[in-house]
C-alpha atoms as a PDB file:
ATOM      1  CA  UNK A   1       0.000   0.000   0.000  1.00  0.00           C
ATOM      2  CA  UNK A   2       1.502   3.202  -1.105  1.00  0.00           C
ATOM      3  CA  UNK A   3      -1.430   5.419  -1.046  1.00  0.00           C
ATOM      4  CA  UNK A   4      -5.055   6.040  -1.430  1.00  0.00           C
ATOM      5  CA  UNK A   5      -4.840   7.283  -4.796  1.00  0.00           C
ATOM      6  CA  UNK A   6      -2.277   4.077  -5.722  1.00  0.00           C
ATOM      7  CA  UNK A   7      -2.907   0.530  -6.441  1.00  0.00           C
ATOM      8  CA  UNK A   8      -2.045  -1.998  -4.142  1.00  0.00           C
ATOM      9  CA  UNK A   9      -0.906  -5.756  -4.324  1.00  0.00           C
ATOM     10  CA  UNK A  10      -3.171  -8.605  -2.746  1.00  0.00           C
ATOM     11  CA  UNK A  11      -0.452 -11.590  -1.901  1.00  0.00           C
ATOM     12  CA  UNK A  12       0.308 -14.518   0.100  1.00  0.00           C
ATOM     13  CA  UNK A  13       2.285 -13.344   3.236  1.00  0.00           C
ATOM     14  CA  UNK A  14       5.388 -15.450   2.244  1.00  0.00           C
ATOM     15  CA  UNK A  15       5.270 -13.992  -1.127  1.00  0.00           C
ATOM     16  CA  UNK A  16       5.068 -10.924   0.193  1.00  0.00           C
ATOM     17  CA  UNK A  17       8.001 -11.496   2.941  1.00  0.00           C
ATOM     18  CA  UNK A  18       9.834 -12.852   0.505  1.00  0.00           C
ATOM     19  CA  UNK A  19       9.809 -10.114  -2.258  1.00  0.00           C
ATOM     20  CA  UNK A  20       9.416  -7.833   0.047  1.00  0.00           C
ATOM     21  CA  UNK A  21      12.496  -5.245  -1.973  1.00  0.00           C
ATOM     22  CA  UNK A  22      10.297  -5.777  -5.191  1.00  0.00           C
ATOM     23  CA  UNK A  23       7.208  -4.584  -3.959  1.00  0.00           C
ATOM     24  CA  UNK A  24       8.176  -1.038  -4.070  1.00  0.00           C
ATOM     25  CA  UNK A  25      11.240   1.148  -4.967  1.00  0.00           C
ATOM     26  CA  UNK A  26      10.245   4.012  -3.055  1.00  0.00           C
ATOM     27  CA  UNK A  27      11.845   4.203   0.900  1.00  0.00           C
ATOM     28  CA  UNK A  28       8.447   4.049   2.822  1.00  0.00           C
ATOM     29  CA  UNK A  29       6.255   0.952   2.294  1.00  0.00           C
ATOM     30  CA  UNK A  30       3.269  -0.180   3.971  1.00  0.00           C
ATOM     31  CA  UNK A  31       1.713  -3.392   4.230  1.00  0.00           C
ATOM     32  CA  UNK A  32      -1.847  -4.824   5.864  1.00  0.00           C
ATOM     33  CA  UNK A  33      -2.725  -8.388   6.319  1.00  0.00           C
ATOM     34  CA  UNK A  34      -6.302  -9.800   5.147  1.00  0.00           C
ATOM     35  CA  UNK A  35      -8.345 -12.330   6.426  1.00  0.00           C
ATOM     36  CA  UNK A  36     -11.017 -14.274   4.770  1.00  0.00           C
ATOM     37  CA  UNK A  37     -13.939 -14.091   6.270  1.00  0.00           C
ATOM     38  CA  UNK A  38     -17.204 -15.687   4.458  1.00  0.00           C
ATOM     39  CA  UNK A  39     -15.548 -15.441   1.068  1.00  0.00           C
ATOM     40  CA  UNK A  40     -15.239 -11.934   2.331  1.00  0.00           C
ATOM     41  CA  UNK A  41     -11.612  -9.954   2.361  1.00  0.00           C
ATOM     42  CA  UNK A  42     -11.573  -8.204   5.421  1.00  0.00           C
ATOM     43  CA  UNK A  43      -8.317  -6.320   6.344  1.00  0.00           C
ATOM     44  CA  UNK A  44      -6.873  -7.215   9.287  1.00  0.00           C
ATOM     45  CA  UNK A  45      -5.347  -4.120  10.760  1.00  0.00           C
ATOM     46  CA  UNK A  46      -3.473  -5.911  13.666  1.00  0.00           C
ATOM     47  CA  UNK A  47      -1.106  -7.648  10.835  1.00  0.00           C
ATOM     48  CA  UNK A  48       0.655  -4.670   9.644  1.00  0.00           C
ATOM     49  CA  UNK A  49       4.495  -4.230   8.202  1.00  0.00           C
ATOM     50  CA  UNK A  50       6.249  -0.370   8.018  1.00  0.00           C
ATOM     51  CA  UNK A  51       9.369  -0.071   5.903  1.00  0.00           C
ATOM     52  CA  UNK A  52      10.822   3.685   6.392  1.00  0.00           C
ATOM     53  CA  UNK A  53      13.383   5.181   4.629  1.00  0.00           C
ATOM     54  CA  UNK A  54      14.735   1.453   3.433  1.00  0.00           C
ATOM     55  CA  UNK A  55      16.244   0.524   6.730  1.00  0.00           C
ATOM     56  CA  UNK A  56      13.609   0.505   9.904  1.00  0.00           C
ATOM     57  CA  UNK A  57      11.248  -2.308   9.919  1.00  0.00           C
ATOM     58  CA  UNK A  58       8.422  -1.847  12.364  1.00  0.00           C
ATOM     59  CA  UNK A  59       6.272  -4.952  12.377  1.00  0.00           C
ATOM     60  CA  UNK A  60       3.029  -5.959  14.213  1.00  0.00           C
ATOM     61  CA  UNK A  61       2.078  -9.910  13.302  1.00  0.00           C
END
Protein backbone atom coordinates (compact mmCIF):
# COMPACT_ATOMS: atom_id res chain seq x y z
CA UNK A 1 0.00 0.00 0.00
CA UNK A 2 1.50 3.20 -1.11
CA UNK A 3 -1.43 5.42 -1.05
CA UNK A 4 -5.06 6.04 -1.43
CA UNK A 5 -4.84 7.28 -4.80
CA UNK A 6 -2.28 4.08 -5.72
CA UNK A 7 -2.91 0.53 -6.44
CA UNK A 8 -2.04 -2.00 -4.14
CA UNK A 9 -0.91 -5.76 -4.32
CA UNK A 10 -3.17 -8.60 -2.75
CA UNK A 11 -0.45 -11.59 -1.90
CA UNK A 12 0.31 -14.52 0.10
CA UNK A 13 2.28 -13.34 3.24
CA UNK A 14 5.39 -15.45 2.24
CA UNK A 15 5.27 -13.99 -1.13
CA UNK A 16 5.07 -10.92 0.19
CA UNK A 17 8.00 -11.50 2.94
CA UNK A 18 9.83 -12.85 0.51
CA UNK A 19 9.81 -10.11 -2.26
CA UNK A 20 9.42 -7.83 0.05
CA UNK A 21 12.50 -5.25 -1.97
CA UNK A 22 10.30 -5.78 -5.19
CA UNK A 23 7.21 -4.58 -3.96
CA UNK A 24 8.18 -1.04 -4.07
CA UNK A 25 11.24 1.15 -4.97
CA UNK A 26 10.25 4.01 -3.06
CA UNK A 27 11.85 4.20 0.90
CA UNK A 28 8.45 4.05 2.82
CA UNK A 29 6.25 0.95 2.29
CA UNK A 30 3.27 -0.18 3.97
CA UNK A 31 1.71 -3.39 4.23
CA UNK A 32 -1.85 -4.82 5.86
CA UNK A 33 -2.73 -8.39 6.32
CA UNK A 34 -6.30 -9.80 5.15
CA UNK A 35 -8.34 -12.33 6.43
CA UNK A 36 -11.02 -14.27 4.77
CA UNK A 37 -13.94 -14.09 6.27
CA UNK A 38 -17.20 -15.69 4.46
CA UNK A 39 -15.55 -15.44 1.07
CA UNK A 40 -15.24 -11.93 2.33
CA UNK A 41 -11.61 -9.95 2.36
CA UNK A 42 -11.57 -8.20 5.42
CA UNK A 43 -8.32 -6.32 6.34
CA UNK A 44 -6.87 -7.21 9.29
CA UNK A 45 -5.35 -4.12 10.76
CA UNK A 46 -3.47 -5.91 13.67
CA UNK A 47 -1.11 -7.65 10.84
CA UNK A 48 0.65 -4.67 9.64
CA UNK A 49 4.49 -4.23 8.20
CA UNK A 50 6.25 -0.37 8.02
CA UNK A 51 9.37 -0.07 5.90
CA UNK A 52 10.82 3.69 6.39
CA UNK A 53 13.38 5.18 4.63
CA UNK A 54 14.73 1.45 3.43
CA UNK A 55 16.24 0.52 6.73
CA UNK A 56 13.61 0.50 9.90
CA UNK A 57 11.25 -2.31 9.92
CA UNK A 58 8.42 -1.85 12.36
CA UNK A 59 6.27 -4.95 12.38
CA UNK A 60 3.03 -5.96 14.21
CA UNK A 61 2.08 -9.91 13.30
Amino acid sequence: MDSATEPGVLCHFEDATRDFELLSNRPELYMCGADLVNGDVQPAFHRFIERRSFMTLNARV
